[in-house]
Structures are given as structure tokens and as C-alpha cells.
N, C-alpha and C. Protein backbone atom coordinates (compact mmCIF):
# COMPACT_ATOMS: atom_id res chain seq x y z
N UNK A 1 135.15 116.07 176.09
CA UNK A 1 135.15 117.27 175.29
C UNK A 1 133.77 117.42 174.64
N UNK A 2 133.05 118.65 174.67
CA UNK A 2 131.71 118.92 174.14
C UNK A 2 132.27 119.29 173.01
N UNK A 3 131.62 119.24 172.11
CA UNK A 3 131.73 119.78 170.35
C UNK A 3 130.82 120.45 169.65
N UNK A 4 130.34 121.31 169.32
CA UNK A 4 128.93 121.55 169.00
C UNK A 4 129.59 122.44 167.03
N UNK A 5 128.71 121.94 166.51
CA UNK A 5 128.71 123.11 165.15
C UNK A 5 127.37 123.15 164.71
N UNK A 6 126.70 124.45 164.90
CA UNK A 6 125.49 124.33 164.20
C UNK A 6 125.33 124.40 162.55
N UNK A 7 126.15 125.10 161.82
CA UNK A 7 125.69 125.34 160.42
C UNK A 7 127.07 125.33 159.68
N UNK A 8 127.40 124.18 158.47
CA UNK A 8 128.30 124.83 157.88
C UNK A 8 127.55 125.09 156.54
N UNK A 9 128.12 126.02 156.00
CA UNK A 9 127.08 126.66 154.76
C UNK A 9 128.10 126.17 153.03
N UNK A 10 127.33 125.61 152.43
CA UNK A 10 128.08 125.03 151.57
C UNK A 10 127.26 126.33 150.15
N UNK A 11 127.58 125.80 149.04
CA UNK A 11 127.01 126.39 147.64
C UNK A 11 125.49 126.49 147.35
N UNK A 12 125.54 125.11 147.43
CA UNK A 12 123.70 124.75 146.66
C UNK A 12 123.01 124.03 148.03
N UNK A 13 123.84 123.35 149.47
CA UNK A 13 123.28 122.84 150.25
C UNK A 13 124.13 123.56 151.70
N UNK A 14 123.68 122.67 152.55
CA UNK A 14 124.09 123.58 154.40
C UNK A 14 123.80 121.96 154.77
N UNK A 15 124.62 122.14 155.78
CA UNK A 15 124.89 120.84 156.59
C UNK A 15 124.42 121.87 158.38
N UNK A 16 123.53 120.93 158.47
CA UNK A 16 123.15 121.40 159.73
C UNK A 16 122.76 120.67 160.73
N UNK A 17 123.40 120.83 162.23
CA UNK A 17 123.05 120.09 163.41
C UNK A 17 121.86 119.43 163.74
N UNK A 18 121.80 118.20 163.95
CA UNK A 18 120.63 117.25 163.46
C UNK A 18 119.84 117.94 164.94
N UNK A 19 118.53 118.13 164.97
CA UNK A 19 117.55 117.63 166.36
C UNK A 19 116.87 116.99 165.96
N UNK A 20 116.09 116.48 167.31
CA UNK A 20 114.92 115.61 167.82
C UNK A 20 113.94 115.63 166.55
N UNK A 21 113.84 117.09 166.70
CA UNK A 21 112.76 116.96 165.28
C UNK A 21 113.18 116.57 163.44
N UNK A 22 114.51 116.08 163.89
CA UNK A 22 114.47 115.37 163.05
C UNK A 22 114.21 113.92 162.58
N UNK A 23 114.29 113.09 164.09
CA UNK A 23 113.97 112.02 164.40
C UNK A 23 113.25 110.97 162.87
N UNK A 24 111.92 111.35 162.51
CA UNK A 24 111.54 110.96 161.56
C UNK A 24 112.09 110.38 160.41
N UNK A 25 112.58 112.17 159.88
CA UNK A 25 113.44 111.78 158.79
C UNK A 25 114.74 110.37 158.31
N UNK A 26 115.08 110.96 160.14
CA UNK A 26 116.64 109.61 159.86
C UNK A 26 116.25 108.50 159.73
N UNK A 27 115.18 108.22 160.64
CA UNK A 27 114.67 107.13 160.77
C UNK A 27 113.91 106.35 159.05
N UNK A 28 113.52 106.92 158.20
CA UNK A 28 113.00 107.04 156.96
C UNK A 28 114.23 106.36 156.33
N UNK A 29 115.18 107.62 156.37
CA UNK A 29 116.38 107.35 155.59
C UNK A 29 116.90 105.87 155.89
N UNK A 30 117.17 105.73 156.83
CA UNK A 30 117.99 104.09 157.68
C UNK A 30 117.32 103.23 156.96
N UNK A 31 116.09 103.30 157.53
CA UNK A 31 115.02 102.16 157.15
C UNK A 31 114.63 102.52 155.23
N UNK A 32 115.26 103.05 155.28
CA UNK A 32 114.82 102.53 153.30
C UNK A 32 115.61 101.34 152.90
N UNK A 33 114.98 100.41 151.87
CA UNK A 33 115.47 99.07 151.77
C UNK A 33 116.34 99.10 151.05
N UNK A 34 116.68 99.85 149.95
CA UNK A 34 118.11 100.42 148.88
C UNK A 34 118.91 101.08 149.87
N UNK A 35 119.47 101.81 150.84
CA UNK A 35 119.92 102.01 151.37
C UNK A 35 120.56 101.71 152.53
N UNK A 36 119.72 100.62 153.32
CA UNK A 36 120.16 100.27 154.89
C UNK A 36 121.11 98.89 154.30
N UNK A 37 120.85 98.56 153.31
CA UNK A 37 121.88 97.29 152.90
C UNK A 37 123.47 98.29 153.22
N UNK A 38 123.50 98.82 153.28
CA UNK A 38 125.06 99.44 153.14
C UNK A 38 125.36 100.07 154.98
N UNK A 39 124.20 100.05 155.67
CA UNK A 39 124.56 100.99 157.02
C UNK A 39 124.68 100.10 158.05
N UNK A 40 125.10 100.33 159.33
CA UNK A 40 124.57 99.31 160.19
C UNK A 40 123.19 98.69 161.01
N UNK A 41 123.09 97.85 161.31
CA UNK A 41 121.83 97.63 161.35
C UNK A 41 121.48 98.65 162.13
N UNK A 42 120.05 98.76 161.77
CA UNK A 42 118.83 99.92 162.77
C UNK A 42 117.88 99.89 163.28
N UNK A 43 117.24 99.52 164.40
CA UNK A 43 116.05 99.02 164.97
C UNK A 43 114.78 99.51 164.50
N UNK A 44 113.99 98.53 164.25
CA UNK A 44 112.62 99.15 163.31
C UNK A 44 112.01 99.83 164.52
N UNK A 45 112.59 101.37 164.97
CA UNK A 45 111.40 101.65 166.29
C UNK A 45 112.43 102.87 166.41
N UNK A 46 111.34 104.18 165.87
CA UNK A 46 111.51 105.27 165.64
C UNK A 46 111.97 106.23 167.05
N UNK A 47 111.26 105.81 167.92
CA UNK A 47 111.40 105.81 169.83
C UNK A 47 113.38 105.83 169.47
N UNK A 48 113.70 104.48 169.38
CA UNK A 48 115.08 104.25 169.79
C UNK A 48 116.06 105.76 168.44
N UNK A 49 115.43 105.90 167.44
CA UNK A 49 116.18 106.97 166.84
C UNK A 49 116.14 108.09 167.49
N UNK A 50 115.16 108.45 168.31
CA UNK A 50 114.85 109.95 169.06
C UNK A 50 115.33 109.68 170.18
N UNK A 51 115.82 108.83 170.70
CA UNK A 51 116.71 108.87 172.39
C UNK A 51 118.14 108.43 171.63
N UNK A 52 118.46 107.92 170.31
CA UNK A 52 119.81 108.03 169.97
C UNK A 52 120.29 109.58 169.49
N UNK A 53 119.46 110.69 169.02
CA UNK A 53 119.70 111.73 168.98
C UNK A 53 120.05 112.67 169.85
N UNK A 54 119.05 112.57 171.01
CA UNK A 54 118.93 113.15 171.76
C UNK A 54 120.20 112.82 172.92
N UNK A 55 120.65 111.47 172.74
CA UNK A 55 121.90 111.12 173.50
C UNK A 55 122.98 111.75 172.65
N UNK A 56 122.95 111.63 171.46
CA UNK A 56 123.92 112.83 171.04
C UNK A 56 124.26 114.02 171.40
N UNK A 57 122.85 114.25 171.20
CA UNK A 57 122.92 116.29 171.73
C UNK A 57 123.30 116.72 173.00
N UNK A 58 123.05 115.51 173.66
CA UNK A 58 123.31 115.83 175.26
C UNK A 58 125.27 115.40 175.54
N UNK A 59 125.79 113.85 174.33
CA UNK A 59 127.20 113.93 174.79
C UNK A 59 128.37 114.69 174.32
N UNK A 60 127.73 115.19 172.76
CA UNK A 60 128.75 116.09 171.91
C UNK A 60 129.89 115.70 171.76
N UNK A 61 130.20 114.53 171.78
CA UNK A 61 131.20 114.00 171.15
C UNK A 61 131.76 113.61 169.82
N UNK A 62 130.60 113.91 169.21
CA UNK A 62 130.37 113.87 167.24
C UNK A 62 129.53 115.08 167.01
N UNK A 63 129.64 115.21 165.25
CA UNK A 63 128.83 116.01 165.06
C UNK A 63 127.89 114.90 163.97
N UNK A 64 126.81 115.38 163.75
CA UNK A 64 125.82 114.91 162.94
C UNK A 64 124.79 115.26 162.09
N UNK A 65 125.12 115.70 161.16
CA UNK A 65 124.49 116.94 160.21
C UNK A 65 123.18 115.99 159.50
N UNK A 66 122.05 116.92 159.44
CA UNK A 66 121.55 116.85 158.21
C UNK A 66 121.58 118.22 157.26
N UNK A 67 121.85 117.01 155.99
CA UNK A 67 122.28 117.59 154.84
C UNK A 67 120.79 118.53 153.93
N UNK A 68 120.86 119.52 153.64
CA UNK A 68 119.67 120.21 153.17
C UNK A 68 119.80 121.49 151.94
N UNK A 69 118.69 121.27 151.38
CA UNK A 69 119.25 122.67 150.87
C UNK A 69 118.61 124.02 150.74
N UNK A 70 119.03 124.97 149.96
CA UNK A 70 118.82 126.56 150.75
C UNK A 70 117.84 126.60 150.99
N UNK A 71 116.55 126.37 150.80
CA UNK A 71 115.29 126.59 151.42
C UNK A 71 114.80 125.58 152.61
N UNK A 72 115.49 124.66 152.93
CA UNK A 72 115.60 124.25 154.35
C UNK A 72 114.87 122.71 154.61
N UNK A 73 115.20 122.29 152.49
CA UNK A 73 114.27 120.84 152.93
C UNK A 73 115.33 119.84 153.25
N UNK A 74 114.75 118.61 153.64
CA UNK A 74 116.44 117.31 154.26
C UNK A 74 116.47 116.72 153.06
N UNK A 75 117.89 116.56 152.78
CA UNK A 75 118.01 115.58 151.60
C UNK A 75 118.67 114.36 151.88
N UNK A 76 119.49 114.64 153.31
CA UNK A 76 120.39 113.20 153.80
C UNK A 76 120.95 113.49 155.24
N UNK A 77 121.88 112.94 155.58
CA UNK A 77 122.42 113.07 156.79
C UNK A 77 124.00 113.09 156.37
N UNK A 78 124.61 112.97 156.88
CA UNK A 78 126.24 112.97 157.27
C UNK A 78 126.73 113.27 158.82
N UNK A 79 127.78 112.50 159.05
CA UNK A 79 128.31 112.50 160.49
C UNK A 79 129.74 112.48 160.50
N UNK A 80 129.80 113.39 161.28
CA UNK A 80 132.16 113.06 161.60
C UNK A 80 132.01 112.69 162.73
N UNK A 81 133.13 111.61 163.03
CA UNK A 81 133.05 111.22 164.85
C UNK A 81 134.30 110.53 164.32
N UNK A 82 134.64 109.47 165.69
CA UNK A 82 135.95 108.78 165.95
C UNK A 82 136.96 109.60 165.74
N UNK A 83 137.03 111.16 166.28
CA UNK A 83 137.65 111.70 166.52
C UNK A 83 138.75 111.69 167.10
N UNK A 84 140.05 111.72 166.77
CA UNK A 84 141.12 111.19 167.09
C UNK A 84 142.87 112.37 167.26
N UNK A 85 143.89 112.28 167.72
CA UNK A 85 144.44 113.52 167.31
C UNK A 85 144.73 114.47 166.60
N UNK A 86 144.88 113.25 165.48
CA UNK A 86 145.50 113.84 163.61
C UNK A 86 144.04 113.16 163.41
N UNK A 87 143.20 112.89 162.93
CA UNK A 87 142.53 112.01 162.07
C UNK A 87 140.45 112.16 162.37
N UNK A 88 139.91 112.21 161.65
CA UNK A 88 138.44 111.96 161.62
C UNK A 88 138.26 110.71 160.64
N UNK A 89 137.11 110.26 161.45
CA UNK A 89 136.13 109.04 160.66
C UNK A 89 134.85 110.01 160.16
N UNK A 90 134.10 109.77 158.60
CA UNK A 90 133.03 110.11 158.91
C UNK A 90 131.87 108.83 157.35
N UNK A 91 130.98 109.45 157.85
CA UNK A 91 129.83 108.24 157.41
C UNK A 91 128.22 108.59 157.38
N UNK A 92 127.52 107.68 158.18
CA UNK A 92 126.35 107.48 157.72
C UNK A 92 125.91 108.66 156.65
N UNK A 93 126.12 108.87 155.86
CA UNK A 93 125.88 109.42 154.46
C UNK A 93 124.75 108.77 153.65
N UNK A 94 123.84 109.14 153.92
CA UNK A 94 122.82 109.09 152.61
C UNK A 94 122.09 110.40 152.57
N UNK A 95 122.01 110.30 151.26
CA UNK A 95 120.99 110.81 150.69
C UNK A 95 119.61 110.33 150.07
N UNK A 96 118.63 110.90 150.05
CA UNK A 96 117.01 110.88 150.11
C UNK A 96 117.08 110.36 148.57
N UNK A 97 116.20 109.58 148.30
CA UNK A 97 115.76 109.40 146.47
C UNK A 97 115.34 110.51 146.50
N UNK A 98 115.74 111.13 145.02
CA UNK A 98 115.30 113.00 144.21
C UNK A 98 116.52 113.44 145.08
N UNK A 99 117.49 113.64 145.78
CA UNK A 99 118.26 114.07 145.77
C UNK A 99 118.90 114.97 144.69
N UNK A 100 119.16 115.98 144.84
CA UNK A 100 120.17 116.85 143.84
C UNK A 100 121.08 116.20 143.16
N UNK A 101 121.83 115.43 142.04
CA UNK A 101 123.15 114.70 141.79
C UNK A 101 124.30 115.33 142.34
N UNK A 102 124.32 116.65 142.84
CA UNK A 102 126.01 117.30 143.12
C UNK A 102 125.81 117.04 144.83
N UNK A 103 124.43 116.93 145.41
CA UNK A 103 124.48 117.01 146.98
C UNK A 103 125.49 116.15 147.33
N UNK A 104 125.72 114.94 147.00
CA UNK A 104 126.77 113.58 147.58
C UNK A 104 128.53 114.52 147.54
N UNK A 105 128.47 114.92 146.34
CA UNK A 105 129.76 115.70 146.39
C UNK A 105 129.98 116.93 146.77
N UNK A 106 128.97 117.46 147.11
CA UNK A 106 129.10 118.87 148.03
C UNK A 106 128.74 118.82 149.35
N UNK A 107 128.76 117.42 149.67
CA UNK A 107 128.46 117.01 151.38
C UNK A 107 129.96 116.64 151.25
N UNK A 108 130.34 115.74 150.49
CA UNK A 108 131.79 115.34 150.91
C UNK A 108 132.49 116.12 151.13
N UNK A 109 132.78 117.29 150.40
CA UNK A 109 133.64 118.35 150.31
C UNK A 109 133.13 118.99 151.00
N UNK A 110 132.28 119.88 151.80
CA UNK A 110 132.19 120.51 153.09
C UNK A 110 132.48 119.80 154.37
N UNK A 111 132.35 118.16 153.78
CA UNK A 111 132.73 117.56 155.42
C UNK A 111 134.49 117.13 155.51
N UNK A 112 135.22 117.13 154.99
CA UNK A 112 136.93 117.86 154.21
C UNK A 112 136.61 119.16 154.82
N UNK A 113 136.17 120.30 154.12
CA UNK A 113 136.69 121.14 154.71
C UNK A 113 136.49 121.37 155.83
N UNK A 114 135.41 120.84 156.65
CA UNK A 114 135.21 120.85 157.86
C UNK A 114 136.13 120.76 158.90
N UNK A 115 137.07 118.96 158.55
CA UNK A 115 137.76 117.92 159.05
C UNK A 115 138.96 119.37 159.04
N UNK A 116 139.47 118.99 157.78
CA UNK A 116 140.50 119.38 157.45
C UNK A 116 141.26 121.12 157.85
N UNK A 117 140.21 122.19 158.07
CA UNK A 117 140.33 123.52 157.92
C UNK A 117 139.78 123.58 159.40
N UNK A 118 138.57 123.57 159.56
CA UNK A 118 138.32 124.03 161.03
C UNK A 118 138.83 123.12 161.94
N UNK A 119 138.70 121.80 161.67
CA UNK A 119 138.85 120.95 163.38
C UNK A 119 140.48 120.94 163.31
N UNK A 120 141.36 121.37 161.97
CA UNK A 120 142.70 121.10 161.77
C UNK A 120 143.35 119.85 161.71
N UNK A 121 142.79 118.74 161.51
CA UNK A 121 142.98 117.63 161.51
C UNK A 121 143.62 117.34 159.99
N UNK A 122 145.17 115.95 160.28
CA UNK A 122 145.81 116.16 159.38
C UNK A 122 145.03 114.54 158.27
N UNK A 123 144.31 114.06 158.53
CA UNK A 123 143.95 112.87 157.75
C UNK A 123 142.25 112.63 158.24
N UNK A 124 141.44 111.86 157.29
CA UNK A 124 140.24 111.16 157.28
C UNK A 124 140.53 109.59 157.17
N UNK A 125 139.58 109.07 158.21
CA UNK A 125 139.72 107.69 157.89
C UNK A 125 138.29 106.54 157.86
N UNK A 126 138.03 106.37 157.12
CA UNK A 126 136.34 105.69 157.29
C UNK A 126 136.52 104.23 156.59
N UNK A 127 135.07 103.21 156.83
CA UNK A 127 134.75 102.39 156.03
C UNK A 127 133.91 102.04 154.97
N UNK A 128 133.48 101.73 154.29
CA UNK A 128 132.54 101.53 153.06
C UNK A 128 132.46 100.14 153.18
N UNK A 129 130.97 99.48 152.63
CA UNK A 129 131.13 98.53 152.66
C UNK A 129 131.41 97.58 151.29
N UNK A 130 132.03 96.68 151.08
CA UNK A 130 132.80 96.05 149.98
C UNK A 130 131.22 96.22 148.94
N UNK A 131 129.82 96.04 149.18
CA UNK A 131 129.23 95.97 147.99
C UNK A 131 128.64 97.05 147.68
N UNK A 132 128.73 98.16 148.24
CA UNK A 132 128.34 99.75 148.19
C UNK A 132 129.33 100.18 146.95
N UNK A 133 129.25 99.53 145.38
CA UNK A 133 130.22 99.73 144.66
C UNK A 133 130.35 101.08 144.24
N UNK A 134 129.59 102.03 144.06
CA UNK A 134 129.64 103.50 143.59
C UNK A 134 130.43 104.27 145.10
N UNK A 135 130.20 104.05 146.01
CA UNK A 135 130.76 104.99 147.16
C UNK A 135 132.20 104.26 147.06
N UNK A 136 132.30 103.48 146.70
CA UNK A 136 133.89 102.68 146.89
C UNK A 136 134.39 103.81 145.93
N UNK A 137 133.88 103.52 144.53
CA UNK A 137 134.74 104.20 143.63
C UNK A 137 134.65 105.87 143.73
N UNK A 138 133.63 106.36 144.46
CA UNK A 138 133.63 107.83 144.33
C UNK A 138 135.27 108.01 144.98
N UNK A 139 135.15 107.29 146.15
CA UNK A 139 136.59 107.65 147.19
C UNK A 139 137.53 107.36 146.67
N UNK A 140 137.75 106.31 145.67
CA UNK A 140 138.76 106.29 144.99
C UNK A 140 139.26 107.00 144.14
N UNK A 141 138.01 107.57 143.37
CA UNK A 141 137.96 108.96 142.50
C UNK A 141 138.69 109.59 143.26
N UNK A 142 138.74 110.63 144.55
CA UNK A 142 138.96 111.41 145.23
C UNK A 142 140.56 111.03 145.78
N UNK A 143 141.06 110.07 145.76
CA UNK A 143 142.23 109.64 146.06
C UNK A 143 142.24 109.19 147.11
N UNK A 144 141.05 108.51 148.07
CA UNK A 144 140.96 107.84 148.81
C UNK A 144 142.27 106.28 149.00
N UNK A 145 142.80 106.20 149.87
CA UNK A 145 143.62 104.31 149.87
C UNK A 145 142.84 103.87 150.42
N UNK A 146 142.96 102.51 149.87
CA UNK A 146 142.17 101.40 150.93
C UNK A 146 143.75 100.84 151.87
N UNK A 147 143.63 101.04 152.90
CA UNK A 147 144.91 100.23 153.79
C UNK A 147 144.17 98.86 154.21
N UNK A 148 142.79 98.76 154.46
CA UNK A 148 142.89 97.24 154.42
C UNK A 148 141.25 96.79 154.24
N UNK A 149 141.59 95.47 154.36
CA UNK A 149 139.97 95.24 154.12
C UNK A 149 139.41 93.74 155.17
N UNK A 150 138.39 93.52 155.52
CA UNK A 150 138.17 92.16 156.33
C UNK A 150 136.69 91.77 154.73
N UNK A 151 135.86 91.15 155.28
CA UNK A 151 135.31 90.45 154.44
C UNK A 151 133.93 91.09 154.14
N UNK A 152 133.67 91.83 155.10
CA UNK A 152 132.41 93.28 154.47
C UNK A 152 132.95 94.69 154.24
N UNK A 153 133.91 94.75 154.62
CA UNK A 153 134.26 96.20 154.41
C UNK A 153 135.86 96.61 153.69
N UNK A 154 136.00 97.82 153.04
CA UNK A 154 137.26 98.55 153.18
C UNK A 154 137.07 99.62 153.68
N UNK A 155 138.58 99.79 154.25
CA UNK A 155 139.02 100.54 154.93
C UNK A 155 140.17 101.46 154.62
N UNK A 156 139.70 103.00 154.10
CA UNK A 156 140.26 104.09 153.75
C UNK A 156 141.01 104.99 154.55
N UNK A 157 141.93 105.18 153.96
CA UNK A 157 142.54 106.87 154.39
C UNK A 157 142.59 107.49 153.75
N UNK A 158 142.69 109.29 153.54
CA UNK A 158 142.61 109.84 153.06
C UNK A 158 143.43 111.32 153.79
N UNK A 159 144.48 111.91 153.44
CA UNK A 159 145.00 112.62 153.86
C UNK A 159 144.66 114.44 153.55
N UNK A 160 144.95 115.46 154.52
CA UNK A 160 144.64 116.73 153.86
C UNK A 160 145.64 117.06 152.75
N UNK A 161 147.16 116.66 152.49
CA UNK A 161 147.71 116.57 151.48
C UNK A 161 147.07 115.84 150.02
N UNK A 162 146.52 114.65 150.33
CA UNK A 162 145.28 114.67 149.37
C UNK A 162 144.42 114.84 148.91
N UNK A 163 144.10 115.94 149.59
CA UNK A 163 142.70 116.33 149.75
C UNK A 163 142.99 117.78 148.57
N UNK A 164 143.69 118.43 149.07
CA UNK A 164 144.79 119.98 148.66
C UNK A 164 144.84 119.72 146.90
N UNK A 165 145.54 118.07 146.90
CA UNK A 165 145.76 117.76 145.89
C UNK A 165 144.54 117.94 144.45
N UNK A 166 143.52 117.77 145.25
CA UNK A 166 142.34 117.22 143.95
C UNK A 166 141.31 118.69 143.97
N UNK A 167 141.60 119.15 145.50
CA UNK A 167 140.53 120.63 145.35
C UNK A 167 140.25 121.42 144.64
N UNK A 168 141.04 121.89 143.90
CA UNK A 168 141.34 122.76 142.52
C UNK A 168 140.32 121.95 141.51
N UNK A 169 139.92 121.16 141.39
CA UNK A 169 138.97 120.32 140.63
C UNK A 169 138.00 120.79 141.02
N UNK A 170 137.58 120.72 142.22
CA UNK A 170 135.85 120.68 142.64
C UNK A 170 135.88 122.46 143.44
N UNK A 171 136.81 122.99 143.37
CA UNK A 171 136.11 124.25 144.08
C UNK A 171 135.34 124.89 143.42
N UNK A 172 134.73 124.74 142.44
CA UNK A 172 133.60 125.48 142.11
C UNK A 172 132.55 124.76 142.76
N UNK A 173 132.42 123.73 143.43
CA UNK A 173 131.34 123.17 144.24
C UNK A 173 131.44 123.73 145.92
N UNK A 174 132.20 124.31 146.09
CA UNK A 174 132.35 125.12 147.58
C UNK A 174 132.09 126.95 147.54
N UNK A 175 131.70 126.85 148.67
CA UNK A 175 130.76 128.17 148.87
C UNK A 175 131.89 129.48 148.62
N UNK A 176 131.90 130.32 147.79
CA UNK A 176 132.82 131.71 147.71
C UNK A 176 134.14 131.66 148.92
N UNK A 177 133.62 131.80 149.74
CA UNK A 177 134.20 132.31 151.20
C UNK A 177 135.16 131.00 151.56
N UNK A 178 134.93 129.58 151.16
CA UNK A 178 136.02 128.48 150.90
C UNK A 178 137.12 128.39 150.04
N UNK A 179 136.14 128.64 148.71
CA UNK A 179 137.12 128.55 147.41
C UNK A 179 138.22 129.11 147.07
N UNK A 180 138.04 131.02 148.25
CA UNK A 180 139.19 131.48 148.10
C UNK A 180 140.11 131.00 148.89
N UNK A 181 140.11 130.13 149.70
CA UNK A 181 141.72 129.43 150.91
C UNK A 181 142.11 128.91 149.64
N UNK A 182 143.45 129.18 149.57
CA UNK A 182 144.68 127.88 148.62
C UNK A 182 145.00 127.25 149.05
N UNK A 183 145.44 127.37 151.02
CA UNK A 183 146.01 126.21 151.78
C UNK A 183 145.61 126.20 153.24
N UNK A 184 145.47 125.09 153.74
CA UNK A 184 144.93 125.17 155.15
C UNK A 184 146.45 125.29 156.00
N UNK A 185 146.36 125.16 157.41
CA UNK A 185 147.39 125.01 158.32
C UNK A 185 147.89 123.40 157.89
N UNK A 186 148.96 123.74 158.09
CA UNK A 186 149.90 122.60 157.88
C UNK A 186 150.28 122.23 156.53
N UNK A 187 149.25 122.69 155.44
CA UNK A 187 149.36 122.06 153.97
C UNK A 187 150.78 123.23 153.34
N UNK A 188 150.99 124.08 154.01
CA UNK A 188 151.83 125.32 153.15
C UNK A 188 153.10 124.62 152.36
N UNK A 189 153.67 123.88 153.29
CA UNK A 189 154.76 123.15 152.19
C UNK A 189 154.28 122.50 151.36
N UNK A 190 153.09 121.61 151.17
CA UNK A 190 152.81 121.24 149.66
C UNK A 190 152.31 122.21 148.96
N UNK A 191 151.87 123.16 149.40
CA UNK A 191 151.32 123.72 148.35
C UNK A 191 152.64 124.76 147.95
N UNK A 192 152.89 125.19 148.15
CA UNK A 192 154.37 125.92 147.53
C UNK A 192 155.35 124.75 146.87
N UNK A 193 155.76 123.77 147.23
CA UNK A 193 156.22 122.75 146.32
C UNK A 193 155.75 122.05 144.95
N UNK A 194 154.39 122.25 145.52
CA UNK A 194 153.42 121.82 144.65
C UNK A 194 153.43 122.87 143.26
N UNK A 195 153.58 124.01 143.47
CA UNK A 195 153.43 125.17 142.57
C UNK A 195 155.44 125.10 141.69
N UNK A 196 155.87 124.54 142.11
CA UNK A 196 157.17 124.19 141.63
C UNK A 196 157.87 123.85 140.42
């Protein structure tokens, strides 16, 4: 299955389909020393980031955004993949030092509504790693579960019923044209129960 999304347009940032010419940047991002402690390892050789992109673009089996904002500078990346029937994984998430403080939470929440509204998918499921202590607790904030853990990582779910649940909180961080949905496909019985 090919997949392609070029632009989703958020409030204060846009998540947009990574290219070649971005190569640099990711490569920056990975290789920063506060940051790559938390990712998987990444070969010091900028070459292997521009034929891992470019093998992207060519299999479309994920999507892989960089994260930016309205005037079109990069502030991070984000990716959904392990695409599954009901379910998305998503991750490599960073953001740039000087980052905006709301970008982390207005990437999360466009990549939800992404999961959740367009691809129709009924759950998220990713890992964090056990000493990445602020991303642990953001997800927990968010109502993230941990269902399990091995000895570097936990391992979250996160459902669109939970998701429904906490939105009303943060939709002022989603773009007009989001904020007005009350419920995606499938959520209609909670949310009418919910209003109960």
C-alpha cells in the first residue's frame, strides 16, 4: 500500500512530508547529544540519512513529517508507521533547541488527529524510553497506559476513546477547521453517553 500526505496544517505549526532536502536537518536533529540518548541508534554519515529518506519516499509505507512553523522554518520531525488494522505507532519526535514550548503538544495532537480522524484508526500504540522522563509523563498526562515494559522501554496504548476524552482540553491548540469536529467515526457512542 502507497501512503502519501503532504501537509497537515495545524494552529501555530504544519507537519509536512519530509524530502531529501531535508536530509541535513534530521540528520542534526538525531545526532544532537541531548537528544539521540532517547532514539535509536544513528549512523554518524549524513549519506546513510539521505538514502534512508529517499527509501521512504520511494516505499510509502509511513508517513514522516517535519514539524515547522508558518513561515516554513524546521523545528522537529515526527513519524506514524507500524501501521496496523485498528492501531498506529508513532515517534521519532524531536524537536530543535528554541523550539516553540506548545510545538511538542501541537505535533502530538495533529498526529491524533491525523491517526485517529483521517486514517480512522481506532487506537495509538508507541514506545518511550524508560529514562526519557518528561515524554513518559507528557503521555501519561494525556491518558496514555503503559501495558508493558522490558528494561529500556515502556510500552503505551492509547485509544481514540481516550483521546475524545481529554480533547476538549487542548482544542484551542488545533487549527479552526479541527476544533469544530465533536466526534470522529466510531467515537459517536461515547460521545453522546459521554454528554449524559
Amino acid at each position: 500500500m502507497v501512503m502519501t500526505k503532504q501537509r497537515i496544517v495545524g494552529r501555530t505549526i504544519d507537519l509536512r512530508d519530509v524530502t531529501a532536502s531535508d536530509a541535513s536537518f534530521v540528520f542534526s536533529l538525531r545526532r544532537d547529544p541531548l537528544r539521540r540518548t532517547y532514539l535509536s541508534e544513528t549512523p554518524d554519515d549524513l549519506h546513510a540519512q539521505l538514502i534512508w529518506i529517499e527509501r521512504y519516499r520511494a516505499e510509502r509505507r509511513q508517513f514522516y513529517f517535519i514539524i515547522e512553523d508558518k513561515r516554513g522554518a524546521p523545528l522537529g520531525t515526527i513519524r506514524v508507521y507500524d501501521l496496523q488494522p485498528d492501531s498506529f505507532c508513532w515517534g521519532s519526535w524531536i524537536l530543535r533547541p528554541g523550539a516553540p514550548p506548545k510545538a511538542a503538544l501541537e505535533s502530538a495532537l495533529l498526529v491524533y488527529e491525523f491517526g485517529f480522524r483521517e486514517l480512522g484508526l481506532k487506537r495509538s500504540h508507541f514506545d518511550v524510553r524508560k529514562e526519557n522522563r518528561r515524554v513518559v509523563e507528557f503521555h501519561k498526562r494525556f491518558g496514555a497506559k503503559i501495558v508493558r515494559e522490558n528494561d529500556l522501554d515502556y510500552f503505551f496504548t492509547f485509544s481514540v476513546h481516550d483521546y475524545m476524552s481529554i480533547r476538549p482540553k487542548y482544542v484551542g491548540f488545533l487549527p479552526e477547521s479541527a476544533a469544530a469536529i465533536t466526534e470522529f467515526a466510531g467515537t459517536a457512542t461515547l460521545t453522546a453517553s459521554s454528554h449524559s
